[in-house]
N, C-alpha and C. Protein backbone atom coordinates (compact mmCIF):
# COMPACT_ATOMS: atom_id res chain seq x y z
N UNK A 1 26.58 75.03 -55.11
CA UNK A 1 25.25 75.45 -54.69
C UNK A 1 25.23 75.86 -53.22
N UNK A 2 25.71 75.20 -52.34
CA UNK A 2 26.22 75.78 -50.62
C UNK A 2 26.60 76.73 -50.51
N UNK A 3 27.32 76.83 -51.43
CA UNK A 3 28.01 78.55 -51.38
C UNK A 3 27.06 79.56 -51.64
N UNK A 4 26.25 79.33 -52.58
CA UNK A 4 25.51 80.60 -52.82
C UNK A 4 24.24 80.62 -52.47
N UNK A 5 24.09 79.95 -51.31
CA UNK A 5 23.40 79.43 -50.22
C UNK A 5 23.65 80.66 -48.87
N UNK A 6 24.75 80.31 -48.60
CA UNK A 6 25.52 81.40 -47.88
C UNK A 6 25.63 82.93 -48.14
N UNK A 7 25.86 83.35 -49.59
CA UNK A 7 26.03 84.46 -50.27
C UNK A 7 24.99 85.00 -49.56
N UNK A 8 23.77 84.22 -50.20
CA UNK A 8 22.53 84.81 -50.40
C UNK A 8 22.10 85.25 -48.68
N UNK A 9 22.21 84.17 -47.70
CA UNK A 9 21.80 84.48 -46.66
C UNK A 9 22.73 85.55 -45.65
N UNK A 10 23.60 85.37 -45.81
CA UNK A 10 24.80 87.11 -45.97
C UNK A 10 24.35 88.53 -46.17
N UNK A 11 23.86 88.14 -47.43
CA UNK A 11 23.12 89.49 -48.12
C UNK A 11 22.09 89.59 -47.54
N UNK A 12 21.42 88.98 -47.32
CA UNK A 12 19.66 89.16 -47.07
C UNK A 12 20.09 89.56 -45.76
N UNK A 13 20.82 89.15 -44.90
CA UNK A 13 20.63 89.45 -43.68
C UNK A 13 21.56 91.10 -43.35
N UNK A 14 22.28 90.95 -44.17
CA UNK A 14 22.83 92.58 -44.06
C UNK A 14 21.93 93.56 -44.76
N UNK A 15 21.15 93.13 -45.72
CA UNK A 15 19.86 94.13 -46.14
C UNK A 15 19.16 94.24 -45.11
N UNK A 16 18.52 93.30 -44.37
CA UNK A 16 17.52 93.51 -43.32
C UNK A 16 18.60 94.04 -42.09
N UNK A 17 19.20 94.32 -41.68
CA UNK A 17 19.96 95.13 -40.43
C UNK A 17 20.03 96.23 -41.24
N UNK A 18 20.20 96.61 -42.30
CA UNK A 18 20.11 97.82 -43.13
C UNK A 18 18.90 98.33 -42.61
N UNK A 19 17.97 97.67 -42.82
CA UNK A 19 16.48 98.28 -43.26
C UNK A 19 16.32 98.82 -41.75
N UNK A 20 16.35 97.90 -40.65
CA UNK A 20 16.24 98.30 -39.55
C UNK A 20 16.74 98.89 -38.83
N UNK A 21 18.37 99.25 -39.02
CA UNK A 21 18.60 100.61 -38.59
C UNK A 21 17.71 101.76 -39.10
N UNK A 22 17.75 101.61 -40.86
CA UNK A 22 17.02 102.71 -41.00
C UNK A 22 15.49 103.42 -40.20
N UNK A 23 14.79 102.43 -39.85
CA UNK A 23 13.61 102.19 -39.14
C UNK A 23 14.28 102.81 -37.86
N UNK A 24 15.10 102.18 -37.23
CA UNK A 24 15.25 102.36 -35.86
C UNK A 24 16.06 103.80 -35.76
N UNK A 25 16.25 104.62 -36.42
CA UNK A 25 17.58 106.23 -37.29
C UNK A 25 15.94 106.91 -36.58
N UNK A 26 15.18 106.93 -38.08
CA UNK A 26 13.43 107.54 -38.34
C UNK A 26 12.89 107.71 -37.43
N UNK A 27 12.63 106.09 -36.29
CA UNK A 27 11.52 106.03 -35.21
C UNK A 27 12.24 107.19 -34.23
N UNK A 28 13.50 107.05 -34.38
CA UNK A 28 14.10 107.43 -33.10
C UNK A 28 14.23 109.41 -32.88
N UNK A 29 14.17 109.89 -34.08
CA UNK A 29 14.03 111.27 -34.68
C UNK A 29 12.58 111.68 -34.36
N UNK A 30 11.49 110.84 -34.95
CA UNK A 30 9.83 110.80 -34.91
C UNK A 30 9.15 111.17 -33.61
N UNK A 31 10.42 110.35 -32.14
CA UNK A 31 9.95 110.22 -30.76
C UNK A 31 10.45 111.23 -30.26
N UNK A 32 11.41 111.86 -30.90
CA UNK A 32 12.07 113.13 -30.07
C UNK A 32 10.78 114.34 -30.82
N UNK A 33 10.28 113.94 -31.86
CA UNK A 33 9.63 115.24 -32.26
C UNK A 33 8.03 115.03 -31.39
N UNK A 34 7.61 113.62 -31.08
CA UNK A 34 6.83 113.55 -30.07
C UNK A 34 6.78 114.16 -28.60
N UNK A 35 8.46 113.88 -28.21
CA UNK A 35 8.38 114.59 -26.58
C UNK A 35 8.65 115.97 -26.87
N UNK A 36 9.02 116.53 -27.85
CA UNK A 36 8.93 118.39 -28.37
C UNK A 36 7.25 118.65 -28.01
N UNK A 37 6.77 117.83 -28.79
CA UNK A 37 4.98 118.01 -28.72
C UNK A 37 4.76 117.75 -26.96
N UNK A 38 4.80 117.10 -26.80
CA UNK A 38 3.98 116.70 -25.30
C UNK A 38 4.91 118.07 -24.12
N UNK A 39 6.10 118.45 -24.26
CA UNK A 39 6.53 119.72 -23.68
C UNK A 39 5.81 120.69 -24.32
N UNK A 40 5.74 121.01 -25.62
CA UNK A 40 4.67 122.24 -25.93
C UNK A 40 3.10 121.97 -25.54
N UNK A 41 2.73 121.07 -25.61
CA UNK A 41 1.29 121.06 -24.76
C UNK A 41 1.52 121.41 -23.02
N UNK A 42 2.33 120.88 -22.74
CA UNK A 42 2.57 121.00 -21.28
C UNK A 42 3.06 122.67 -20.85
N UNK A 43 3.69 123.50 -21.77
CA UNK A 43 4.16 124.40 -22.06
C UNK A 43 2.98 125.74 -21.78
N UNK A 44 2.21 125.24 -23.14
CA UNK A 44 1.13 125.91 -23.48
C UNK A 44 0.16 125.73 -22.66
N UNK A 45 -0.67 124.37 -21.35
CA UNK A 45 -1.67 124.66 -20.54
C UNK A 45 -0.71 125.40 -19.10
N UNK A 46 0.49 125.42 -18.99
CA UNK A 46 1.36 126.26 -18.23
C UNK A 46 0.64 127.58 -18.30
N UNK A 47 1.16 127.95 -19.62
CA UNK A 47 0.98 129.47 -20.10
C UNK A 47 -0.68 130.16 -19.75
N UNK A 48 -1.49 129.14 -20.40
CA UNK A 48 -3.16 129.31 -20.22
C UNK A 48 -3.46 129.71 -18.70
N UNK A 49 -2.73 128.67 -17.88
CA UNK A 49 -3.10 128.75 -16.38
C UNK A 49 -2.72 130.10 -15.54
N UNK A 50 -1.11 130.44 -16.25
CA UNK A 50 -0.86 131.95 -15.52
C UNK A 50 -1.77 132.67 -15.77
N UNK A 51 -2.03 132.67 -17.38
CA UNK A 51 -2.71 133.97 -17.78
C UNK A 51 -3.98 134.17 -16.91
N UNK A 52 -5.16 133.23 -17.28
CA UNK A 52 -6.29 133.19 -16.39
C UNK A 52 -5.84 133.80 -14.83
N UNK A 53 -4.34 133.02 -14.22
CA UNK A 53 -4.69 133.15 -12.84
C UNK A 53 -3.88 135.12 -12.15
N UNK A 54 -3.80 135.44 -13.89
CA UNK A 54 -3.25 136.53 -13.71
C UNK A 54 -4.26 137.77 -13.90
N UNK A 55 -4.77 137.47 -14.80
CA UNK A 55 -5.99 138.74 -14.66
C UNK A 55 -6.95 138.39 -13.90
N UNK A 56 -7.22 137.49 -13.63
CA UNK A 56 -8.22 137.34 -12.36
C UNK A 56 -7.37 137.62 -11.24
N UNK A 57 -6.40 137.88 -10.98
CA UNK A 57 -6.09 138.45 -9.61
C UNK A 57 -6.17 140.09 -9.75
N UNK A 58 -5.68 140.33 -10.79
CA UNK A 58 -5.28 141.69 -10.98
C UNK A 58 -6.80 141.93 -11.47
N UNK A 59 -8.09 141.21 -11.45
CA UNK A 59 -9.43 141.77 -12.01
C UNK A 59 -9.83 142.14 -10.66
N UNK A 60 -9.65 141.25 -9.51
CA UNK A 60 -10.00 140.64 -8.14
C UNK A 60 -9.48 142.30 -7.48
N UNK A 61 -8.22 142.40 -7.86
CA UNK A 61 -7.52 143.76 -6.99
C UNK A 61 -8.35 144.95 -7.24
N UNK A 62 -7.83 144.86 -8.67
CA UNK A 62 -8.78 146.47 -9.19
C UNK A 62 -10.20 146.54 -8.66
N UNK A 63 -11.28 145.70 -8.47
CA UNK A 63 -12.15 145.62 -8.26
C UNK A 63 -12.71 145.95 -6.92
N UNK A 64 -11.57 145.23 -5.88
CA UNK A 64 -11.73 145.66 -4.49
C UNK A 64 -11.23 146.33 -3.77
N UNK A 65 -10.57 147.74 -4.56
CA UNK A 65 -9.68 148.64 -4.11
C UNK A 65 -10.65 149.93 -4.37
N UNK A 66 -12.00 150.00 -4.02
CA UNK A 66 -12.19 151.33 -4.92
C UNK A 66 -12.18 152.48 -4.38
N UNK A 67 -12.21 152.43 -3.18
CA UNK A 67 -11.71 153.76 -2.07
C UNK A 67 -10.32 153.94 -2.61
N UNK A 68 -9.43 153.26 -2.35
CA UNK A 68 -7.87 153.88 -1.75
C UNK A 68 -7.61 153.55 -3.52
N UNK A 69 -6.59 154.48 -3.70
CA UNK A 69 -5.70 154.43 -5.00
C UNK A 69 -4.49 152.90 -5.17
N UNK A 70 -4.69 151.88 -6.14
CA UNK A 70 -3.99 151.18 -6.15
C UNK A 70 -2.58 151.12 -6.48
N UNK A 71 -2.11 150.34 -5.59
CA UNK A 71 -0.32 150.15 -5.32
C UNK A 71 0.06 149.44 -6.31
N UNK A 72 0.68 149.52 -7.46
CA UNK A 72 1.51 149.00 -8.59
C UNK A 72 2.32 147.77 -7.82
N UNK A 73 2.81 147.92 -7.46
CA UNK A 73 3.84 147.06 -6.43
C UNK A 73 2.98 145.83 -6.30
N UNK A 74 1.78 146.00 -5.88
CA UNK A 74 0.81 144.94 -5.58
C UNK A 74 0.20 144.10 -6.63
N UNK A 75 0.72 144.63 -7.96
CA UNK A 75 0.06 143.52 -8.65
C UNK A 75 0.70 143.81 -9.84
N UNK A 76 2.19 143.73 -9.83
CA UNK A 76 3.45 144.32 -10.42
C UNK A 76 3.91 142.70 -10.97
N UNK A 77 3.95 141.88 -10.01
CA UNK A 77 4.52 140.36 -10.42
C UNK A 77 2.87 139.85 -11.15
N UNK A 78 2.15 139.83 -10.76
CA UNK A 78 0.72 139.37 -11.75
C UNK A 78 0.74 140.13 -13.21
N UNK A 79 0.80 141.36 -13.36
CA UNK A 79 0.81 142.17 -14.28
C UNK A 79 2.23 141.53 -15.19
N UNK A 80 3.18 141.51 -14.87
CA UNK A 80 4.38 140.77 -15.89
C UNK A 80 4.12 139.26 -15.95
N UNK A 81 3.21 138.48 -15.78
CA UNK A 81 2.98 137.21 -15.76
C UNK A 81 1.90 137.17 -16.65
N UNK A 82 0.94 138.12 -17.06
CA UNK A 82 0.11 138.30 -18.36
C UNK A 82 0.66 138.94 -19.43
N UNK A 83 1.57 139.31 -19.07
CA UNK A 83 1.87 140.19 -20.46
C UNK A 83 2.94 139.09 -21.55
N UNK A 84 3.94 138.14 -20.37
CA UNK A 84 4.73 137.02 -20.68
C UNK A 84 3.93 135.89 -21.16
N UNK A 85 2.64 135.66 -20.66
CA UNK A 85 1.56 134.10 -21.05
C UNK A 85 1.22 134.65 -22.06
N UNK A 86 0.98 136.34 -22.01
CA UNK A 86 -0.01 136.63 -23.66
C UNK A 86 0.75 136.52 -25.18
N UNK A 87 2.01 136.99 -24.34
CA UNK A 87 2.91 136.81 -25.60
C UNK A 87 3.70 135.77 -26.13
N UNK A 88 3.88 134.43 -24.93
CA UNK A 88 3.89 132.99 -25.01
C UNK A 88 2.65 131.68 -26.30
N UNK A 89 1.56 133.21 -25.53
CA UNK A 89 0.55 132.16 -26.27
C UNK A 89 0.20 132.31 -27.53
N UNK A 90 0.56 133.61 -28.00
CA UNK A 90 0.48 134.38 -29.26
C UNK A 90 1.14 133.26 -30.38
N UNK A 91 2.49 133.61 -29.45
CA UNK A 91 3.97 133.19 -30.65
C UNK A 91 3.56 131.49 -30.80
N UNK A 92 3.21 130.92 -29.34
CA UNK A 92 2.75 129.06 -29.81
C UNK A 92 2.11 128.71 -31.03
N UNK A 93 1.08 129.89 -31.45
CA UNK A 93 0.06 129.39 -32.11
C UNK A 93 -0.35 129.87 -33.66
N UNK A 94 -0.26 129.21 -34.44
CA UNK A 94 0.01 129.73 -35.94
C UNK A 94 -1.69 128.84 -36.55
N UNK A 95 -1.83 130.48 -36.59
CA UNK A 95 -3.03 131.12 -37.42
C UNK A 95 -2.93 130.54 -38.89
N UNK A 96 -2.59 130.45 -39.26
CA UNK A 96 -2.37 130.31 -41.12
C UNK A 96 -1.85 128.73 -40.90
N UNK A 97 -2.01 127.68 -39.83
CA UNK A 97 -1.23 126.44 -40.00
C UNK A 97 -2.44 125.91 -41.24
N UNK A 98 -1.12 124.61 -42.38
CA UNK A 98 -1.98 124.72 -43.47
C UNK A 98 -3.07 123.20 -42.77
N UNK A 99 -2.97 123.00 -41.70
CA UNK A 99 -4.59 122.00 -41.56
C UNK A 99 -5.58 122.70 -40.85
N UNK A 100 -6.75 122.40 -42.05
CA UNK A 100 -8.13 123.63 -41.68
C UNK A 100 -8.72 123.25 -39.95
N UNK A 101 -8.61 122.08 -39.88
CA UNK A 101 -8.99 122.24 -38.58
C UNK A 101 -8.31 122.94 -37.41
N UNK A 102 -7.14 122.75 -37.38
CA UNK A 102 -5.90 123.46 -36.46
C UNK A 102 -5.88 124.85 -36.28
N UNK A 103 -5.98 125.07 -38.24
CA UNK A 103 -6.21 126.35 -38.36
C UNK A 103 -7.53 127.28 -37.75
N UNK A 104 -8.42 126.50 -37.68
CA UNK A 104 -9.60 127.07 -37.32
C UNK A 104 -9.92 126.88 -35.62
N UNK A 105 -9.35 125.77 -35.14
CA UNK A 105 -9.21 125.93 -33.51
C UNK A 105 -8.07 126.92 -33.20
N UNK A 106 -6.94 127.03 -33.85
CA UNK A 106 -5.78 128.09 -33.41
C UNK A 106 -6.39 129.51 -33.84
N UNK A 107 -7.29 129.54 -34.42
CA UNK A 107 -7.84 130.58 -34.71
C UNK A 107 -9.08 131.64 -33.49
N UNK A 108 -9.89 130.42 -33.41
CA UNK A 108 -11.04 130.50 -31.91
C UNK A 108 -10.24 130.69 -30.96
N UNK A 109 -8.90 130.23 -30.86
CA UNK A 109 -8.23 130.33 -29.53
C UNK A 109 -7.52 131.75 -29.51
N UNK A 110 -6.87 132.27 -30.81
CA UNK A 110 -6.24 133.71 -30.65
C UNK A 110 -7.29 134.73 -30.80
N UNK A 111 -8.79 134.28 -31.39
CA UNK A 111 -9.76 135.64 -31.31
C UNK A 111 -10.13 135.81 -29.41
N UNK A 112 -10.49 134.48 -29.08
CA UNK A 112 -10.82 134.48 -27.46
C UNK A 112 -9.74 135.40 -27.16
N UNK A 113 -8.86 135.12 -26.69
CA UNK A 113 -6.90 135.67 -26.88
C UNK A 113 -7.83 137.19 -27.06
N UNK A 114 -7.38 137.12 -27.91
CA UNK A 114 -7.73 139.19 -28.61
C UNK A 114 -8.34 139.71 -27.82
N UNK A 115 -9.44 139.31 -27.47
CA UNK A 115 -10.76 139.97 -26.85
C UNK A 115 -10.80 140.12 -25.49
N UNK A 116 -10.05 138.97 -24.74
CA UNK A 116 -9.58 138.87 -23.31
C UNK A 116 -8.22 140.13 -23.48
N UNK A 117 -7.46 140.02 -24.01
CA UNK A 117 -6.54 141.80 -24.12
C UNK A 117 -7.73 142.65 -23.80
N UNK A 118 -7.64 142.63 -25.14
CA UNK A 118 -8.60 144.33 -24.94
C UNK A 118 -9.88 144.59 -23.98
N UNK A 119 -10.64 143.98 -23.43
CA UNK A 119 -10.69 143.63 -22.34
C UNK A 119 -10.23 144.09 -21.14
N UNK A 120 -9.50 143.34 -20.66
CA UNK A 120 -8.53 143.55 -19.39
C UNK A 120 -7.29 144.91 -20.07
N UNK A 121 -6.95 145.48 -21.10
CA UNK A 121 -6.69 146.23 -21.26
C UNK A 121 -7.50 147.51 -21.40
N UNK A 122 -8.92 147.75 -21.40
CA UNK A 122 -9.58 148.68 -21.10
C UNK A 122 -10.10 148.28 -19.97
N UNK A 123 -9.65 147.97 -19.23
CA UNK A 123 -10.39 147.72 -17.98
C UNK A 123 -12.10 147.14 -17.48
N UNK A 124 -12.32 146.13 -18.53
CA UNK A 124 -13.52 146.14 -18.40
C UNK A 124 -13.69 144.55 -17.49
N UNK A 125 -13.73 144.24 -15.85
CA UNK A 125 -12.71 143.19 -15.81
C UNK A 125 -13.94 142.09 -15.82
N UNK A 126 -15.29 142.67 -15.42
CA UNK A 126 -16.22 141.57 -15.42
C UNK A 126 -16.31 141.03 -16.92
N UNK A 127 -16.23 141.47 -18.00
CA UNK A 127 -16.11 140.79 -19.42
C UNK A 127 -14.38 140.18 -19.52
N UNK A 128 -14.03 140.11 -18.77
CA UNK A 128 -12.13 139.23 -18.55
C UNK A 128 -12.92 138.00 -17.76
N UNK A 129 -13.53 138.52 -16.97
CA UNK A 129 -13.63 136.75 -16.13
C UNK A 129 -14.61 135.96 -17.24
N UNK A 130 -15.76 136.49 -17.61
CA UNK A 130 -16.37 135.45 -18.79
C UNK A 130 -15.28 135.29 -20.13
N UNK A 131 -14.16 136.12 -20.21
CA UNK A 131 -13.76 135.48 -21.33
C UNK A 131 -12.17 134.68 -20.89
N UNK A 132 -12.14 134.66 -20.00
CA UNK A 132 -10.77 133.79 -19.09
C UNK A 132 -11.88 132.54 -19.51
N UNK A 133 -13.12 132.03 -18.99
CA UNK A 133 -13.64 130.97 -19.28
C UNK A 133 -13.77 130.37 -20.69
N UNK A 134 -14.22 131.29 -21.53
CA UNK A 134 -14.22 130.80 -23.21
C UNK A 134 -12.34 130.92 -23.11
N UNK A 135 -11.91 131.22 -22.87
CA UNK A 135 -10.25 131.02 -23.46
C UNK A 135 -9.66 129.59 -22.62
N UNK A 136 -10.38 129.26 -21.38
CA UNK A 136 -9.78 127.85 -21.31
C UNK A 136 -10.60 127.11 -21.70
N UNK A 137 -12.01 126.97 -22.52
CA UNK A 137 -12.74 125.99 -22.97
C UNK A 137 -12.15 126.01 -24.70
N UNK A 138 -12.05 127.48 -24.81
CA UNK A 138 -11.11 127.32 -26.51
C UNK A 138 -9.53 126.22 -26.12
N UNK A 139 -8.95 126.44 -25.35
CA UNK A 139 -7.70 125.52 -25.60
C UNK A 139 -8.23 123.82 -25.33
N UNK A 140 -9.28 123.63 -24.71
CA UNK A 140 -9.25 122.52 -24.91
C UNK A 140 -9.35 121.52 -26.27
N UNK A 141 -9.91 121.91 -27.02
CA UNK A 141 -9.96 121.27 -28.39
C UNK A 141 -8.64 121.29 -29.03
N UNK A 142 -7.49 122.32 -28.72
CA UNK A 142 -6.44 122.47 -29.46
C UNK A 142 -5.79 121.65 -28.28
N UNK A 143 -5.88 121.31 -26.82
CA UNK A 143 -4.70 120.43 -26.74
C UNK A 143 -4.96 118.68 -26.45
N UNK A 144 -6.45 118.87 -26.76
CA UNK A 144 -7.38 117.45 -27.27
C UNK A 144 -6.16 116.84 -28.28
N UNK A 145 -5.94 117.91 -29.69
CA UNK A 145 -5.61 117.74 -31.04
C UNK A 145 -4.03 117.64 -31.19
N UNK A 146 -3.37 118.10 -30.07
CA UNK A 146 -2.28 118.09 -29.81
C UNK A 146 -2.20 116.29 -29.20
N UNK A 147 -3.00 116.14 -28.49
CA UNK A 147 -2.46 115.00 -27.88
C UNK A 147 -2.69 113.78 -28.48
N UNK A 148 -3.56 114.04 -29.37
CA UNK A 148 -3.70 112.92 -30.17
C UNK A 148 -2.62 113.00 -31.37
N UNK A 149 -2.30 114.01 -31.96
CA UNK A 149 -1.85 114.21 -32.93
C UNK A 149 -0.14 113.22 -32.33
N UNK A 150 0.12 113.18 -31.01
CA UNK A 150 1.36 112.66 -30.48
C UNK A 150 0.98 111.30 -29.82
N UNK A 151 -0.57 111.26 -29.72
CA UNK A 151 -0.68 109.48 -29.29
C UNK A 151 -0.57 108.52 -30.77
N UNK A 152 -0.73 109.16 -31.74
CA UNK A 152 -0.98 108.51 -33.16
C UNK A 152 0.40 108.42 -33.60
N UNK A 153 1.27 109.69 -32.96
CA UNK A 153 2.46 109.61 -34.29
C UNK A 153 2.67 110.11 -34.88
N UNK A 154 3.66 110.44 -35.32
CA UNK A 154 3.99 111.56 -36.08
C UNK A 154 3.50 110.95 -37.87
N UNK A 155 3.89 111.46 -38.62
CA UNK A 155 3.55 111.09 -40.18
C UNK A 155 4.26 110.06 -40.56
N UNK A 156 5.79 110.57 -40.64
CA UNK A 156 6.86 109.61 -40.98
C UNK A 156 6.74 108.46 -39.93
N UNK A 157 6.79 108.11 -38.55
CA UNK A 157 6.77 107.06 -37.84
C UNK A 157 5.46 106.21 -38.55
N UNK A 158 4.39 106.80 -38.69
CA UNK A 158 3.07 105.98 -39.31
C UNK A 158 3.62 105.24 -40.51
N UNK A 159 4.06 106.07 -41.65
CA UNK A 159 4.57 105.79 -42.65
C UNK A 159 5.26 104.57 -42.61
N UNK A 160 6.50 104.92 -41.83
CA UNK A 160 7.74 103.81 -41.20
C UNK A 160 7.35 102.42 -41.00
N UNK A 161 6.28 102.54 -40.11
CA UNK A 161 5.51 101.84 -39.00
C UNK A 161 4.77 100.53 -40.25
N UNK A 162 3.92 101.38 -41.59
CA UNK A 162 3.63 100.31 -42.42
C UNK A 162 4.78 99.71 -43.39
N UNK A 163 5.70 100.59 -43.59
CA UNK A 163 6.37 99.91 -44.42
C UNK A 163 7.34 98.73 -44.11
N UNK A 164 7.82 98.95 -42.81
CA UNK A 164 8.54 98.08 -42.10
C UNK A 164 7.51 96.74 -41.72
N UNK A 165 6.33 97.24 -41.29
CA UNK A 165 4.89 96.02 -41.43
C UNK A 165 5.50 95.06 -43.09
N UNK A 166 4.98 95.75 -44.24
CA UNK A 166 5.32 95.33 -45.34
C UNK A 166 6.37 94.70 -45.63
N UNK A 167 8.07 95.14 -45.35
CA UNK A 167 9.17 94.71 -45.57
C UNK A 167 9.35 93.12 -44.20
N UNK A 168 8.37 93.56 -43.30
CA UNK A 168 8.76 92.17 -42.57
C UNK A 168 7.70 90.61 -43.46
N UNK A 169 6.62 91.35 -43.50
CA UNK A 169 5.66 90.05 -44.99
C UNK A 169 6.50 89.89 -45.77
N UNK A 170 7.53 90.48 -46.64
CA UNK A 170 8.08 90.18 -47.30
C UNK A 170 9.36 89.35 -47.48
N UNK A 171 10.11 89.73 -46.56
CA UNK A 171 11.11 88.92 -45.49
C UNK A 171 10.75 87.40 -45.29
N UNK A 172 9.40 87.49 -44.69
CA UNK A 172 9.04 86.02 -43.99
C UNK A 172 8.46 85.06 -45.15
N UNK A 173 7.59 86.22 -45.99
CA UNK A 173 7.51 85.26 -47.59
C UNK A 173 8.88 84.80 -48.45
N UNK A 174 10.18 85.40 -48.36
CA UNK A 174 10.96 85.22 -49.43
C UNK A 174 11.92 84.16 -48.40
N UNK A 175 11.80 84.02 -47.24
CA UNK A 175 12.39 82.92 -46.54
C UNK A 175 11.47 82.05 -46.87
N UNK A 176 10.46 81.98 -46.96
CA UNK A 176 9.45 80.86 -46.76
C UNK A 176 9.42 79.97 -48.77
N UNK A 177 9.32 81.12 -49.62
CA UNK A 177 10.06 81.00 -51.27
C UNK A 177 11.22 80.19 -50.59
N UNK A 178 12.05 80.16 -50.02
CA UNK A 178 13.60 79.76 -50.17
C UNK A 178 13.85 78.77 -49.63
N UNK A 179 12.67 78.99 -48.13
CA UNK A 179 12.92 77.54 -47.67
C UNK A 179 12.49 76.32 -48.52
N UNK A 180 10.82 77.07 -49.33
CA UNK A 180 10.60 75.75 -49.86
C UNK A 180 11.59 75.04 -51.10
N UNK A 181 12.68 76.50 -51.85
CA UNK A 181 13.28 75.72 -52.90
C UNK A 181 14.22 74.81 -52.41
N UNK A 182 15.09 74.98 -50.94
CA UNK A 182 15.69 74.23 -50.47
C UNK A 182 15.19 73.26 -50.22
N UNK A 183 13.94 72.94 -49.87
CA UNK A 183 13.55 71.28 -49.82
C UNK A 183 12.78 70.58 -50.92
N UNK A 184 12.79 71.55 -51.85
CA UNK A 184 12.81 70.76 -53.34
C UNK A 184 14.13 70.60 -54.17
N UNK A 185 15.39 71.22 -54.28
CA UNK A 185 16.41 71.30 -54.48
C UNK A 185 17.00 70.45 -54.34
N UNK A 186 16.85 70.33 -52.55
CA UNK A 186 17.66 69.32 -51.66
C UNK A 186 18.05 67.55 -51.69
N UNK A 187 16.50 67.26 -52.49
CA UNK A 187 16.88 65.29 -53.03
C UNK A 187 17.65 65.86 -54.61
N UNK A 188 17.59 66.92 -55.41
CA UNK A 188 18.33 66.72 -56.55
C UNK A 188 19.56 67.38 -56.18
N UNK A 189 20.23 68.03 -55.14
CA UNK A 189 21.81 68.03 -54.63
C UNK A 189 22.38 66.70 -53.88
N UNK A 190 21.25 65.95 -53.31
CA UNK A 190 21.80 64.84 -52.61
C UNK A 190 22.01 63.83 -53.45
N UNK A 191 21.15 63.76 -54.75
CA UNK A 191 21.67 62.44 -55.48
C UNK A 191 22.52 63.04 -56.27
């Protein structure tokens, strides 16, 4: 009966270092896809900030140049710093993502997007500065949703997170089963 006393606590305990590598494999995959997220938010209010601080300079220039013919040169590094945020912010953001809410804030955020182009691409710059404002009040809800979506966790870590909850109740119940058969066992091995 000692012996398979031993067996048993052998096994159980190489199942549970099992289980918890596996846990600790998952969590550890889950947190790298967390700091991916918190660099693409950080990424993406990057991108927001050129853009805004790019057509408002280049709205600011055109605007206060209207005598003399404007110098390309002068707003040559602003001008490639919107065209790089517009097309940064484009590619970040997926229109068709399948959660309706995401979908529908990534959506408000690429029509704002659209309209601020064409816009500042027809030159119309006083309708660029009111819509530079709706385009950083649109990203806020999407990186609200971002940041929660990485303070909560990814799916699988949540997942992980209860089942490993579960497998430890279970653990502490089937020691607690075992301890008690050992001290009912224990006066009929001793006599």
């Amino acid at each position: 009966m000692d012996k398979s006393i031993i067996v048993f606590g052998t096994v159980f305990a190489a199942f549970i270092a099992g289980v918890f590598s596996f846990f600790n494999l998952v969590n550890s995959k889950e947190q790298k896809v967390s700091e991916f997220r918190q660099a693409w938010i950080d990424s993406f209010r990057g991108e927001v900030s050129l853009l805004v601080s790019s057509v408002a300079y280049i709205s600011f220039y055109y605007q206060s140049i209207r005598e003399t013919p404007p110098q390309t040169q002068d707003i040559e590094e602003s001008y490639k710093d919107y065209v790089a945020a517009c097309a940064g912010l484009i590619t970040r953001l997926n229109a068709q993502d399948p959660d309706i809410r995401t979908k529908h804030t990534n959506s408000m955020f690429l029509e704002t997007l659209t309209e601020l182009r064409d816009s500042f691409n027809n030159q119309k710059y006083s309708e660029v500065h009111v819509l530079s404002k709706h385009l950083v009040e649109n990203s806020k809800p999407l990186l609200k949703a971002e940041w929660e979506r990485v303070k909560i966790g990814e799916k699988g870590y949540r997942k992980n997170k209860r089942i490993a909850l579960g497998l430890c109740l279970v653990g502490l119940l089937a020691t607690a089963v075992f301890a008690r058969y050992l001290y009912v066992a224990s006066p009929i091995i001793n006599s």
